[in-house]
C-alpha atoms as a PDB file:
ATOM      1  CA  UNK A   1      94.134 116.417  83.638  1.00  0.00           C
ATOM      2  CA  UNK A   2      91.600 117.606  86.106  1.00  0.00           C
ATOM      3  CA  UNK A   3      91.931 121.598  86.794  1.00  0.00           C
ATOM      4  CA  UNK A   4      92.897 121.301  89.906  1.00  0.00           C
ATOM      5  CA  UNK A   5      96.272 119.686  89.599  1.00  0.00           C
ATOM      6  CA  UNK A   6      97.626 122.282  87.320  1.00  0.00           C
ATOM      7  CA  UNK A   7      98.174 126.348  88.180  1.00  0.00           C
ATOM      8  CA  UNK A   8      98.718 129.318  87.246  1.00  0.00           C
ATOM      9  CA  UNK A   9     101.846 130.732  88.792  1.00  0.00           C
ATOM     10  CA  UNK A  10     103.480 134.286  87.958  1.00  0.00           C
ATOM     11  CA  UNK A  11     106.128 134.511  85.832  1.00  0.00           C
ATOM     12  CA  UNK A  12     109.874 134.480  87.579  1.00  0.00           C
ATOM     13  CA  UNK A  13     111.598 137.486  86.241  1.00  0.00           C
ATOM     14  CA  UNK A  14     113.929 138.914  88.668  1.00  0.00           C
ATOM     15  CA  UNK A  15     116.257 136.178  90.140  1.00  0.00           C
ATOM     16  CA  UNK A  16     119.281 136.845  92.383  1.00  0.00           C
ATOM     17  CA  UNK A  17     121.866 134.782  92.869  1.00  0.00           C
ATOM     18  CA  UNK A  18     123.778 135.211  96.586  1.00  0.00           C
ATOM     19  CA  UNK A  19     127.215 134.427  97.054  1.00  0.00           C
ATOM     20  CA  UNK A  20     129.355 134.912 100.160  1.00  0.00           C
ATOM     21  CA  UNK A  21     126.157 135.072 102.521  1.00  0.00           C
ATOM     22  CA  UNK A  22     129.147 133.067 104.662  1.00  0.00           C
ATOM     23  CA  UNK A  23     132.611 134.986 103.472  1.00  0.00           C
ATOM     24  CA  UNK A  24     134.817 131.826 103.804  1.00  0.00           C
ATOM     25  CA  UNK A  25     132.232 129.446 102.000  1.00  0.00           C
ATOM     26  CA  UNK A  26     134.369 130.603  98.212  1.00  0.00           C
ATOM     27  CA  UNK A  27     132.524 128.193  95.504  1.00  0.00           C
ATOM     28  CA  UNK A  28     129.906 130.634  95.305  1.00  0.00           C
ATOM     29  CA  UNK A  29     131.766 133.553  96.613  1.00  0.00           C
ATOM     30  CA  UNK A  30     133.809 132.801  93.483  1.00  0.00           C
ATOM     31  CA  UNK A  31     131.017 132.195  90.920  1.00  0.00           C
ATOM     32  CA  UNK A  32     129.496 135.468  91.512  1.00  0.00           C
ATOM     33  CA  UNK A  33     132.532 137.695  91.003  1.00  0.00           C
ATOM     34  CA  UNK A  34     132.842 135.304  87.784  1.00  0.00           C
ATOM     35  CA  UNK A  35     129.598 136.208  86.792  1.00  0.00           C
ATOM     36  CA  UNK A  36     129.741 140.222  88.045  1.00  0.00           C
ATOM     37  CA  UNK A  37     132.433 140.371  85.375  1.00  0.00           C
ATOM     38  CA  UNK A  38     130.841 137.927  82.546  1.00  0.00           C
ATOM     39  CA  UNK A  39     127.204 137.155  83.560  1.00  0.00           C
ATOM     40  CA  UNK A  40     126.556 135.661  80.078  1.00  0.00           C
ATOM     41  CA  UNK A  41     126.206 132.034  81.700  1.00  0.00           C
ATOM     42  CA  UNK A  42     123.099 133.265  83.719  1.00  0.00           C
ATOM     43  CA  UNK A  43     121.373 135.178  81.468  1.00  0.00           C
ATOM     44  CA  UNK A  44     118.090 133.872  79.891  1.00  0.00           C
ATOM     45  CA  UNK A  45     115.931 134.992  77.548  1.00  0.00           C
ATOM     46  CA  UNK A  46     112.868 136.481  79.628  1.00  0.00           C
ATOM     47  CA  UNK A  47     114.538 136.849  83.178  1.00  0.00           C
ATOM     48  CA  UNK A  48     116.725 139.048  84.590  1.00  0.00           C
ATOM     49  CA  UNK A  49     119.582 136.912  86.943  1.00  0.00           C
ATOM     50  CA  UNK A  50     121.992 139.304  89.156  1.00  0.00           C
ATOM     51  CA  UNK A  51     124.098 138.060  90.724  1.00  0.00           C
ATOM     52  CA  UNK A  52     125.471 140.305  94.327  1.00  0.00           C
ATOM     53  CA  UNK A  53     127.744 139.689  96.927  1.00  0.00           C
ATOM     54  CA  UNK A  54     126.146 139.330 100.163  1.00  0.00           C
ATOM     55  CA  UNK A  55     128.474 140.275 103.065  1.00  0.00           C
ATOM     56  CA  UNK A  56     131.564 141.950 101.408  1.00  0.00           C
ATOM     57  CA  UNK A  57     133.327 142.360 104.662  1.00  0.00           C
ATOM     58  CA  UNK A  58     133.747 138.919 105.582  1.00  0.00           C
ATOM     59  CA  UNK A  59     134.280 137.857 102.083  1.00  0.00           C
ATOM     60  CA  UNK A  60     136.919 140.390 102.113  1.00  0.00           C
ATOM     61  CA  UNK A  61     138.420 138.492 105.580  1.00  0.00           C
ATOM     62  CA  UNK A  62     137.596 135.384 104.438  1.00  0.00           C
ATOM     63  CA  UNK A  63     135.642 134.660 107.497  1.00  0.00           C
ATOM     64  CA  UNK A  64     131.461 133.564 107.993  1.00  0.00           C
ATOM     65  CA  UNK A  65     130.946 136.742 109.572  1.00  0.00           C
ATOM     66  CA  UNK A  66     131.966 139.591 111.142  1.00  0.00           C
ATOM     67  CA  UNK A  67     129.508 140.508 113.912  1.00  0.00           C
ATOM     68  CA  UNK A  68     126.604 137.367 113.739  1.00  0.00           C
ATOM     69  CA  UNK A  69     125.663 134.953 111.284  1.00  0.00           C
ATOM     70  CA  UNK A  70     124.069 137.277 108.244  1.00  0.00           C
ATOM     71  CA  UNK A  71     121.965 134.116 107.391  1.00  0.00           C
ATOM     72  CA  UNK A  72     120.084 134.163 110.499  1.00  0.00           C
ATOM     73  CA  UNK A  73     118.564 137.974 110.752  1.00  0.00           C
ATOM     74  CA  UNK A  74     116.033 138.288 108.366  1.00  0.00           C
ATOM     75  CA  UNK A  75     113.293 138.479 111.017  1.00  0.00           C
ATOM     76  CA  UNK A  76     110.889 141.373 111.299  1.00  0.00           C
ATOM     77  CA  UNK A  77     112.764 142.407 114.524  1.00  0.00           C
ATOM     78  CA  UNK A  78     115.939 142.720 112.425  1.00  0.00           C
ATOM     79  CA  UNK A  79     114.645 143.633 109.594  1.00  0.00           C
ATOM     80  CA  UNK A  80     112.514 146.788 111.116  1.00  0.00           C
ATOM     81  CA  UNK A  81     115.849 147.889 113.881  1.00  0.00           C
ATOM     82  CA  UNK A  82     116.326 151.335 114.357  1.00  0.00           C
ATOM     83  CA  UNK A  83     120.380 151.140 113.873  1.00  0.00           C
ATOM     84  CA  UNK A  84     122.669 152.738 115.059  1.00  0.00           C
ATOM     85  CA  UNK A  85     126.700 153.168 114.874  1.00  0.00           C
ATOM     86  CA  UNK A  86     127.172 149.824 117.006  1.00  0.00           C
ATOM     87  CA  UNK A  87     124.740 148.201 115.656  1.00  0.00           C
ATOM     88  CA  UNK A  88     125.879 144.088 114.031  1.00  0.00           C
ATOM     89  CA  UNK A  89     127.426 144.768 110.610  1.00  0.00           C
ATOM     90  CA  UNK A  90     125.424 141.778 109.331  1.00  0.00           C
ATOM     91  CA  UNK A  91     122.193 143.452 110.687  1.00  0.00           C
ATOM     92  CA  UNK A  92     122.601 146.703 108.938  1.00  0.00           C
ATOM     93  CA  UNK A  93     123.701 144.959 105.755  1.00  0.00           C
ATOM     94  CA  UNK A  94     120.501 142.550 106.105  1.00  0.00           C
ATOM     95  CA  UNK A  95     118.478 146.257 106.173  1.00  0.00           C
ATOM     96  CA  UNK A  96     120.496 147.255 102.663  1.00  0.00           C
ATOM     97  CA  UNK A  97     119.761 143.457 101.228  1.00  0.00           C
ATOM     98  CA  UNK A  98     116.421 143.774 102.142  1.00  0.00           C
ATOM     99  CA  UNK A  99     115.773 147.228 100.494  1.00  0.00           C
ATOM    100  CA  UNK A 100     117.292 145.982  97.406  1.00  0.00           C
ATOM    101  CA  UNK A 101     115.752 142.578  96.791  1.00  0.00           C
ATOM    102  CA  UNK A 102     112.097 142.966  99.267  1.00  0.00           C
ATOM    103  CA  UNK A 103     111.056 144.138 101.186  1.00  0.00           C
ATOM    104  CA  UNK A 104     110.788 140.469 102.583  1.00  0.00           C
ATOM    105  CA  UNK A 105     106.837 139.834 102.348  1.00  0.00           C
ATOM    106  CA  UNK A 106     106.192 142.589  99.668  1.00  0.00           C
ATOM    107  CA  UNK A 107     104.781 142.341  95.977  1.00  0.00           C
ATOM    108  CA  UNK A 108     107.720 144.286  95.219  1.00  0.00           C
ATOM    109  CA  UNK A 109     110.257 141.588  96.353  1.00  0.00           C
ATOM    110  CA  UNK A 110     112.366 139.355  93.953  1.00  0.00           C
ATOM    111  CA  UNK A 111     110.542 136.063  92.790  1.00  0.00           C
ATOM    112  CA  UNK A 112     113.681 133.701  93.412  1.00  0.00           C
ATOM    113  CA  UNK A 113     116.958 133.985  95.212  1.00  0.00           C
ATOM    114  CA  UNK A 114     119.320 130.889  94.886  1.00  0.00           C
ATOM    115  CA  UNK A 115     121.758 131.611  97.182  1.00  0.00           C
ATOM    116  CA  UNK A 116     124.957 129.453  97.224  1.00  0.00           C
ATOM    117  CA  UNK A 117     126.605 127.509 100.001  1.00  0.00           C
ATOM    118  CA  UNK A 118     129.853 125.307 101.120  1.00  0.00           C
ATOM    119  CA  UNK A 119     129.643 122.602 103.781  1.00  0.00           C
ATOM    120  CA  UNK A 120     132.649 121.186 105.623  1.00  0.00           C
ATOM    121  CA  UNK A 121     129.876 117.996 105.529  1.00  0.00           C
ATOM    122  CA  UNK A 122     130.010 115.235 103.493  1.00  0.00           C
ATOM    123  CA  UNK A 123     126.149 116.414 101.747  1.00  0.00           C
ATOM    124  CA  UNK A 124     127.381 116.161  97.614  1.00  0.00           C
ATOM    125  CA  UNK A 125     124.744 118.439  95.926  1.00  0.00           C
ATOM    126  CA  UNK A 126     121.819 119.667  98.142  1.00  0.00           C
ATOM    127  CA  UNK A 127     118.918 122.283  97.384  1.00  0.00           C
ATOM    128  CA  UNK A 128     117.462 123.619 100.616  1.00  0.00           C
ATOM    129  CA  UNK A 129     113.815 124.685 100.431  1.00  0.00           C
ATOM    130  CA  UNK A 130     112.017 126.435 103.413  1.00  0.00           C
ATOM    131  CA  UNK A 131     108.429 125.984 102.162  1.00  0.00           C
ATOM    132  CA  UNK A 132     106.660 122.298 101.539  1.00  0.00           C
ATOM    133  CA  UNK A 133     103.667 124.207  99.816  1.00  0.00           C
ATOM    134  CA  UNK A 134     105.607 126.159  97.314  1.00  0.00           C
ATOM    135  CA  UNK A 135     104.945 124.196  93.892  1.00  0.00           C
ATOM    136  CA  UNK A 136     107.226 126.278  91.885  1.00  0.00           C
ATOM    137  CA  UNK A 137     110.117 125.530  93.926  1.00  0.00           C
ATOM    138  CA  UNK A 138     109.119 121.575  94.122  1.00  0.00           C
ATOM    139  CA  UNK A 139     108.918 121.901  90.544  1.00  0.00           C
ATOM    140  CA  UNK A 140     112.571 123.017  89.844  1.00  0.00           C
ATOM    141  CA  UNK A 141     113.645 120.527  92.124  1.00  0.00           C
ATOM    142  CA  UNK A 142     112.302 117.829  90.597  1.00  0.00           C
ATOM    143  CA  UNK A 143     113.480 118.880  87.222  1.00  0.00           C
ATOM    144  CA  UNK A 144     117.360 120.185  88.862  1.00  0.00           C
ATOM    145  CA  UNK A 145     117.299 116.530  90.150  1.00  0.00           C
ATOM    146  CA  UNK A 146     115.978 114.923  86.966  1.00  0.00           C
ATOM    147  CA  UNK A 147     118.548 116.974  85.163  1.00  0.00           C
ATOM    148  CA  UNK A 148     121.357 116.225  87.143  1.00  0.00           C
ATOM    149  CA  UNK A 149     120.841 112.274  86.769  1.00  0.00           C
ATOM    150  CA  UNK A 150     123.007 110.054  87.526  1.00  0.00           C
ATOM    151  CA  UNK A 151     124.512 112.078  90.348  1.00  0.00           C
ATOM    152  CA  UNK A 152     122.378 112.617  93.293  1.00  0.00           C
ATOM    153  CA  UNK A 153     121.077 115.759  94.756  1.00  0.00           C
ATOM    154  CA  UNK A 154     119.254 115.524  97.995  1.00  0.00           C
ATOM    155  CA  UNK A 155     116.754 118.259  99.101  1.00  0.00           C
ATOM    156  CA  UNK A 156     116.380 119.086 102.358  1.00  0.00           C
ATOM    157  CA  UNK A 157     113.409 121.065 103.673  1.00  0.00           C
ATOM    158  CA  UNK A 158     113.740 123.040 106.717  1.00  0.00           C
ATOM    159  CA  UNK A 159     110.395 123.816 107.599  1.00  0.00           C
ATOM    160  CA  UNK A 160     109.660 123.801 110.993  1.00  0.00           C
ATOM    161  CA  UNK A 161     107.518 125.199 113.911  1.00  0.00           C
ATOM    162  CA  UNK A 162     110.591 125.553 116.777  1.00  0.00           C
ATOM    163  CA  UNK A 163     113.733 126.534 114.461  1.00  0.00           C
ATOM    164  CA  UNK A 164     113.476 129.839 112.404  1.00  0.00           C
ATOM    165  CA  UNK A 165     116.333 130.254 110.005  1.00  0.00           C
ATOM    166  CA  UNK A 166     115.216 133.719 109.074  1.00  0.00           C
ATOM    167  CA  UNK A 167     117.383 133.374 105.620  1.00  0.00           C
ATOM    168  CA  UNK A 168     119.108 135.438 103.688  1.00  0.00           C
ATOM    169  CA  UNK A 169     117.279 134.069 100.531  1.00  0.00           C
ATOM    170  CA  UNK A 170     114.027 134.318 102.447  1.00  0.00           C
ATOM    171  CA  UNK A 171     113.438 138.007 101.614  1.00  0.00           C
ATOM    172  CA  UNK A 172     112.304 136.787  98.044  1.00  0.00           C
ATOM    173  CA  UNK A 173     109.179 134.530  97.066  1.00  0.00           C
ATOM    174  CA  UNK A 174     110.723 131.860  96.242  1.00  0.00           C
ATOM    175  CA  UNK A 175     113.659 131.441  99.067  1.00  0.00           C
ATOM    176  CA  UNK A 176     116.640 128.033  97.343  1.00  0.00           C
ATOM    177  CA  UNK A 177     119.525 127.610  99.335  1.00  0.00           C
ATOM    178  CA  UNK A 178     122.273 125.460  96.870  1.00  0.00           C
ATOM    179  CA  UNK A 179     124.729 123.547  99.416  1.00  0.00           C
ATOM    180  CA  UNK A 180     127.463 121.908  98.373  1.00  0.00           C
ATOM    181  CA  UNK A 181     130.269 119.594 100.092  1.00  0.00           C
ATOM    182  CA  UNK A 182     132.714 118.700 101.378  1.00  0.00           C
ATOM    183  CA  UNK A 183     134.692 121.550 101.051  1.00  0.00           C
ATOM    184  CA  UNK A 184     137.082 123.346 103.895  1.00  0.00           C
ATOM    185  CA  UNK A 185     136.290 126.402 104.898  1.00  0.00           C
ATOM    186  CA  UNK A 186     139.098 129.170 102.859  1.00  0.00           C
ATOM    187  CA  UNK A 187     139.233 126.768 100.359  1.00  0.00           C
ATOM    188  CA  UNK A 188     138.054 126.130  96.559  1.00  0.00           C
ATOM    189  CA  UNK A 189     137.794 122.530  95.221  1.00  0.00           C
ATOM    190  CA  UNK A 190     137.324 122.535  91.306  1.00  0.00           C
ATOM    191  CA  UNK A 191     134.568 120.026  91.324  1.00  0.00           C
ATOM    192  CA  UNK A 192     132.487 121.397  93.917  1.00  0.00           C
ATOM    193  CA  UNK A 193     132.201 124.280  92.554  1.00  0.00           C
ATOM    194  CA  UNK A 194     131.076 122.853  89.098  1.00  0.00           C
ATOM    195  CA  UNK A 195     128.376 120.570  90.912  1.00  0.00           C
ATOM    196  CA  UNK A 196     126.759 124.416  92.682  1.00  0.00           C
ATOM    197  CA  UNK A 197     127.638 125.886  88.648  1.00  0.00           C
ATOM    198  CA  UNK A 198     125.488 123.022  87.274  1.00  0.00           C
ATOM    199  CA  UNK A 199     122.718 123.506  89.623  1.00  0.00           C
ATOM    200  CA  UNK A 200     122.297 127.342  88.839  1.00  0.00           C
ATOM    201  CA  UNK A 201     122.541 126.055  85.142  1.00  0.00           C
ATOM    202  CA  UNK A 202     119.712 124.135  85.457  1.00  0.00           C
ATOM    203  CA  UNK A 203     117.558 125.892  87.936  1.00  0.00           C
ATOM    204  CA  UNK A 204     118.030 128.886  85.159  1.00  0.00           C
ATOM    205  CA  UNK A 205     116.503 126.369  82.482  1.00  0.00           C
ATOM    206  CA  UNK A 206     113.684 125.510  84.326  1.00  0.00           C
ATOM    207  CA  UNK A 207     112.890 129.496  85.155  1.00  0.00           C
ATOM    208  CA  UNK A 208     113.436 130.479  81.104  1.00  0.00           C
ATOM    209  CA  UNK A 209     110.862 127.483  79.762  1.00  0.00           C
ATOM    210  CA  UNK A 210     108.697 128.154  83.006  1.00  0.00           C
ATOM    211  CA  UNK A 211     108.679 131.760  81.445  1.00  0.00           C
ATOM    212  CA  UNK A 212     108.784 130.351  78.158  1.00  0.00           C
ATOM    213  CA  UNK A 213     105.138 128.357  78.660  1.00  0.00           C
ATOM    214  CA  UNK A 214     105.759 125.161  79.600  1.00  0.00           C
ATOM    215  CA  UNK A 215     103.941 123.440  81.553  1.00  0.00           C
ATOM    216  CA  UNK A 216     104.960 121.173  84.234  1.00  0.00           C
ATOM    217  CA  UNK A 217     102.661 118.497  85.753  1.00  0.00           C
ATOM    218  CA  UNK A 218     102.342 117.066  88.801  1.00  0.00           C
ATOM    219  CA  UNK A 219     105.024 115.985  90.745  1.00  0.00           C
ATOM    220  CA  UNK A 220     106.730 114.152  93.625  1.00  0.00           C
ATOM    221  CA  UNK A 221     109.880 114.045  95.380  1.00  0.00           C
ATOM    222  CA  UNK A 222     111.791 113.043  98.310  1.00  0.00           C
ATOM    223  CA  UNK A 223     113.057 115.456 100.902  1.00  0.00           C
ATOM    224  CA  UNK A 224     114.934 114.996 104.324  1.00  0.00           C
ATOM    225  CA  UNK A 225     112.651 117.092 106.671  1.00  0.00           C
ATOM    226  CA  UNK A 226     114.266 118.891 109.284  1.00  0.00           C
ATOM    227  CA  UNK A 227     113.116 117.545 112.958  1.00  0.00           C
ATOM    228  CA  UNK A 228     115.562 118.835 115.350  1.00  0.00           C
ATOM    229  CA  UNK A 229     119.520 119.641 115.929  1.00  0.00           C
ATOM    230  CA  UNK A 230     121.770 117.037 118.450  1.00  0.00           C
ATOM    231  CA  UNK A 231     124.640 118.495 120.284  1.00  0.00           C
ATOM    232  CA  UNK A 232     127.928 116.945 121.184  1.00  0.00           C
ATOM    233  CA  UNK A 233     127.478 115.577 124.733  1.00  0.00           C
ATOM    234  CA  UNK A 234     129.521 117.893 127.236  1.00  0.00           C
ATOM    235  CA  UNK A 235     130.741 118.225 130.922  1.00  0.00           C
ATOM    236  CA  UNK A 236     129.020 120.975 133.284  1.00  0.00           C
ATOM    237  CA  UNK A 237     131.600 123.417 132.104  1.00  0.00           C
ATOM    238  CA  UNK A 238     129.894 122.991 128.619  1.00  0.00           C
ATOM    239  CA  UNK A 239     133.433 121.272 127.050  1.00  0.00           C
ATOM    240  CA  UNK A 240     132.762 118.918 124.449  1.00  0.00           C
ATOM    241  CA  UNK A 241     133.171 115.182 125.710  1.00  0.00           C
ATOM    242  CA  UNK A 242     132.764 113.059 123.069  1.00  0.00           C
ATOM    243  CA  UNK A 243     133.091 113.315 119.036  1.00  0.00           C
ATOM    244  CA  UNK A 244     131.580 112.395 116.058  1.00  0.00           C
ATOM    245  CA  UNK A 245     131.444 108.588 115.525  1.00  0.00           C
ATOM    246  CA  UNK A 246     134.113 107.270 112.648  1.00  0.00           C
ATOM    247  CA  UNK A 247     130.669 104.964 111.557  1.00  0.00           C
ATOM    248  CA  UNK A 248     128.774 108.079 111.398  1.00  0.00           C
ATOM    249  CA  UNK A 249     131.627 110.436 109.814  1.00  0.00           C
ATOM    250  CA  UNK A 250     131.181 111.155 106.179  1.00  0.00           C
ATOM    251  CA  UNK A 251     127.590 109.490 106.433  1.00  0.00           C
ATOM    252  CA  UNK A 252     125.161 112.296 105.141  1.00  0.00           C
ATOM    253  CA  UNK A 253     122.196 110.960 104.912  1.00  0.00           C
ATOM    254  CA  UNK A 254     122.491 107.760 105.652  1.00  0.00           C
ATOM    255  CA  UNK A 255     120.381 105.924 107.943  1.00  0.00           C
ATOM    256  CA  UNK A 256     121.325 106.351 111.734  1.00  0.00           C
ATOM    257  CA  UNK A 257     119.101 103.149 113.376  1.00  0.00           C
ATOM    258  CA  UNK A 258     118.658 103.044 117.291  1.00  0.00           C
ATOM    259  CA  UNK A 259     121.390 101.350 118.563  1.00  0.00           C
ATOM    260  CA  UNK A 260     124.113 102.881 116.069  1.00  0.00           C
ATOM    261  CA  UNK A 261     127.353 104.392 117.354  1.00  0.00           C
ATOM    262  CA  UNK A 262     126.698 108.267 117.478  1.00  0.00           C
ATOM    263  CA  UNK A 263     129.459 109.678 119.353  1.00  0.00           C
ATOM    264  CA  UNK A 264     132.969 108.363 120.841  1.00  0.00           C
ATOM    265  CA  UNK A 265     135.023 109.689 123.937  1.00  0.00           C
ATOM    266  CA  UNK A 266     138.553 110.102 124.070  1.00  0.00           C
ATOM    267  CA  UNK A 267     138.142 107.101 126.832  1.00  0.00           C
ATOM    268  CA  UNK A 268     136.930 104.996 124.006  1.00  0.00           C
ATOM    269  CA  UNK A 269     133.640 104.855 125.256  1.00  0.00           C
ATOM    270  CA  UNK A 270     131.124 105.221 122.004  1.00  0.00           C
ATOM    271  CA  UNK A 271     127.768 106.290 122.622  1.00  0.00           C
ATOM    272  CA  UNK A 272     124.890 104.822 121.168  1.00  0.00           C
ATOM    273  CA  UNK A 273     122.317 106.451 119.367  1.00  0.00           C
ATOM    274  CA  UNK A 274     118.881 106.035 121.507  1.00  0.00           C
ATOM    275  CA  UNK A 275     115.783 107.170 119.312  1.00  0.00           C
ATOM    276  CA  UNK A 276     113.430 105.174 118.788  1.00  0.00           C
ATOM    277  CA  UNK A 277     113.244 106.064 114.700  1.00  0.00           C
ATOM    278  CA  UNK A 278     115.756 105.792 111.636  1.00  0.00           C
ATOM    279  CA  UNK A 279     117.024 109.098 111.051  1.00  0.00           C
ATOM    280  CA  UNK A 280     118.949 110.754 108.668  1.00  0.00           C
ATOM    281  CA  UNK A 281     121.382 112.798 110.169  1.00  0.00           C
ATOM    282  CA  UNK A 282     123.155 115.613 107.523  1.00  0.00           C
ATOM    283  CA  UNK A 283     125.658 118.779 108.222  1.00  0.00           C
ATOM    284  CA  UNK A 284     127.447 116.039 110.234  1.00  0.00           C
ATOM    285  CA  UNK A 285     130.311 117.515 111.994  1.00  0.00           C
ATOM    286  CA  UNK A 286     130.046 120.500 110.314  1.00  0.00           C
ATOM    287  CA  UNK A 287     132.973 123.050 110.956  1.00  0.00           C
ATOM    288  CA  UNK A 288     130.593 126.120 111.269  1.00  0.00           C
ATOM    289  CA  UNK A 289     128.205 124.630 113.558  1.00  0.00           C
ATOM    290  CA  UNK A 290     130.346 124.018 116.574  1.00  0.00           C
ATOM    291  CA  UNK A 291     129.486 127.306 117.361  1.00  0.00           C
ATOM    292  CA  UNK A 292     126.286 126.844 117.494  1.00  0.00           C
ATOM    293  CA  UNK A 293     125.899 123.341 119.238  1.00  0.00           C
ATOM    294  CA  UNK A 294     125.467 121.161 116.656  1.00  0.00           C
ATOM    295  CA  UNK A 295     126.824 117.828 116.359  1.00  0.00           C
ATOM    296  CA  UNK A 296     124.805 117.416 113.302  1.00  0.00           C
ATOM    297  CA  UNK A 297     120.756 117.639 112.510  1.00  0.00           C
ATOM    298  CA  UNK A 298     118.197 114.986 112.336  1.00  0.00           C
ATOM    299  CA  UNK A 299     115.927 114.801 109.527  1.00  0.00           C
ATOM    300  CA  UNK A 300     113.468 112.250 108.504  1.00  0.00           C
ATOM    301  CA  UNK A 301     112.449 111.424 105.082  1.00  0.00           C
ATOM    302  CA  UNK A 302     109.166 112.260 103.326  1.00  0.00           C
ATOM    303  CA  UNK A 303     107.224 112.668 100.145  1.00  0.00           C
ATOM    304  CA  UNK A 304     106.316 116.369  98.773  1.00  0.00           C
ATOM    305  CA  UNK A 305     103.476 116.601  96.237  1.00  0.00           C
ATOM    306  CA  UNK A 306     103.585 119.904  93.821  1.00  0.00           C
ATOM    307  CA  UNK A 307     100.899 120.465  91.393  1.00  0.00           C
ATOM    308  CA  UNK A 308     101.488 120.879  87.969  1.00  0.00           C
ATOM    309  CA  UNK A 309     102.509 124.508  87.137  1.00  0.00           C
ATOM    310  CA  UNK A 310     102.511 126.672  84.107  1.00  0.00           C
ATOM    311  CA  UNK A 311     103.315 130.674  84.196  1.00  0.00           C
ATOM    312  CA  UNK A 312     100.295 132.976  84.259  1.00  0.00           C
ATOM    313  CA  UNK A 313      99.615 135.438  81.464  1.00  0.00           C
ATOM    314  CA  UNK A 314     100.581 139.056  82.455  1.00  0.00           C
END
């Protein structure tokens, strides 16, 4: 193997695990007060997994938020606020997160949050990486995927130039968002929550023999890249005028071809989707993202390389 496809990264030992970043999402809200009381099932030899409650208040309410969306203000203008009594709950609490597991950008900062997510969305098992250069995280997906054979798990990559996230998860090195659906919002199903408990299982594996020594060559895999969000179409008083499809419902990641019924008025008119490329649409009709005008998001499909890896000797 020629030098260049294998290096060195650091070792991964301080991983947190984030549930209830959205209060009413409960598979992971649930696994991580499981694992506050008995966090035997994380624990590897070599790492140090702690698992932490991200926004207690809605969790509490059993609502996303209580002020804004918590995974959406950990940008530096957030992040460096000078508070104050009526400042956003979610924006002081991203301060405290940040102080505990960063700062976001800093040496100090944890080397991998997997932080754990419902969908109302008919996405099964998805891992959600922000970075299409980072070769550990490639690494574990390949291996989570491998590992989780024959079920699928799609990985969707949300790097892009016009839409910043600014994460929750993003305050550590190596930023995984775990998504898992369809589930209802307030609501635990029993498998759903064991397809996000196997995913932690094996993303742990990979971290202890990553640790361990083993080395990982070079890799592919397939990703749905992120290109843009669609809105419902709506009337000049911004009211939603059409819905989601019954061809498209249920239809994550599935090819949407030009021509293909998109959207369908209460008229009966349907409404034809008119790109010119096959898309993959995913977080279709998602329950949370009404608020934010999104019918569902576009992504395309493409090939991510990762050299092979093997931990660096401290």
């Amino acid at each position: 193997m020629m030098a260049s496809q294998m290096v060195q990264e650091a070792p991964v030992r301080r991983v947190a695990i984030f549930g209830g970043t959205h209060g009413n999402e409960l598979s992971g809200v649930f696994l991580v007060k499981y694992w506050l009381e008995d966090g035997a099932e994380i624990q590897r030899p070599g790492l140090e997994a702690t698992p932490f409650i991200t926004n207690p208040r809605a969790v509490e309410k059993c609502c996303r938020y209580m002020d804004c969306d918590l995974n959406r203000v950990f940008d530096p203008d957030n992040l460096g606020k000078q508070l104050s009594s009526s400042s956003p709950y979610e924006v002081r609490r991203a301060q405290e997160i940040n102080r505990i597991f960063g700062p976001k950008g800093s040496s100090g900062a944890y080397d991998l949050i997997f932080d754990l997510h419902n969908t109302t969305a008919n996405m099964g098992s998805t891992i959600i990486l922000e970075n299409s250069m980072d070769d550990f995280a490639i690494q574990m997906c390949h291996y989570i995927k491998d590992a989780l054979t024959p079920e699928s798990c799609s990985v969707l990559l949300i790097e892009h130039p016009n839409l910043k996230y600014a994460t929750t998860r993003s305050v550590a090195r190596h930023p995984v968002g775990i998504e898992v659906g369809p589930q209802p919002q307030g609501v635990l199903r029993a498998d759903i929550l064991e397809k996000m408990r196997r995913i932690i299982k094996h993303g742990l594996d990979f971290v202890q023999m990553f640790n361990a020594g083993k080395e990982f060559l070079p890799c592919t895999i397939e990703v749905y890249k992120i290109t843009e969000t669609v809105d419902y179409p709506r009337d000049k008083n911004n009211e939603i005028t059409a819905i989601i499809h019954p061809n498209l419902q249920d239809q994550d990641w599935q090819p949407l071809k030009p021509g293909d019924p998109m959207f369908l008025t209460l008229e009966g008119k349907t409404i034809l989707y008119g790109g010119d490329e096959v898309i993959y649409p995913t977080f279709v009709n998602e329950a949370a993202y009404y608020e934010k005008q999104q019918a569902f998001v576009k992504t395309i499909k493409e090939t991510l390389s990762a050299k092979g890896i093997r931990a660096s000797v401290s």
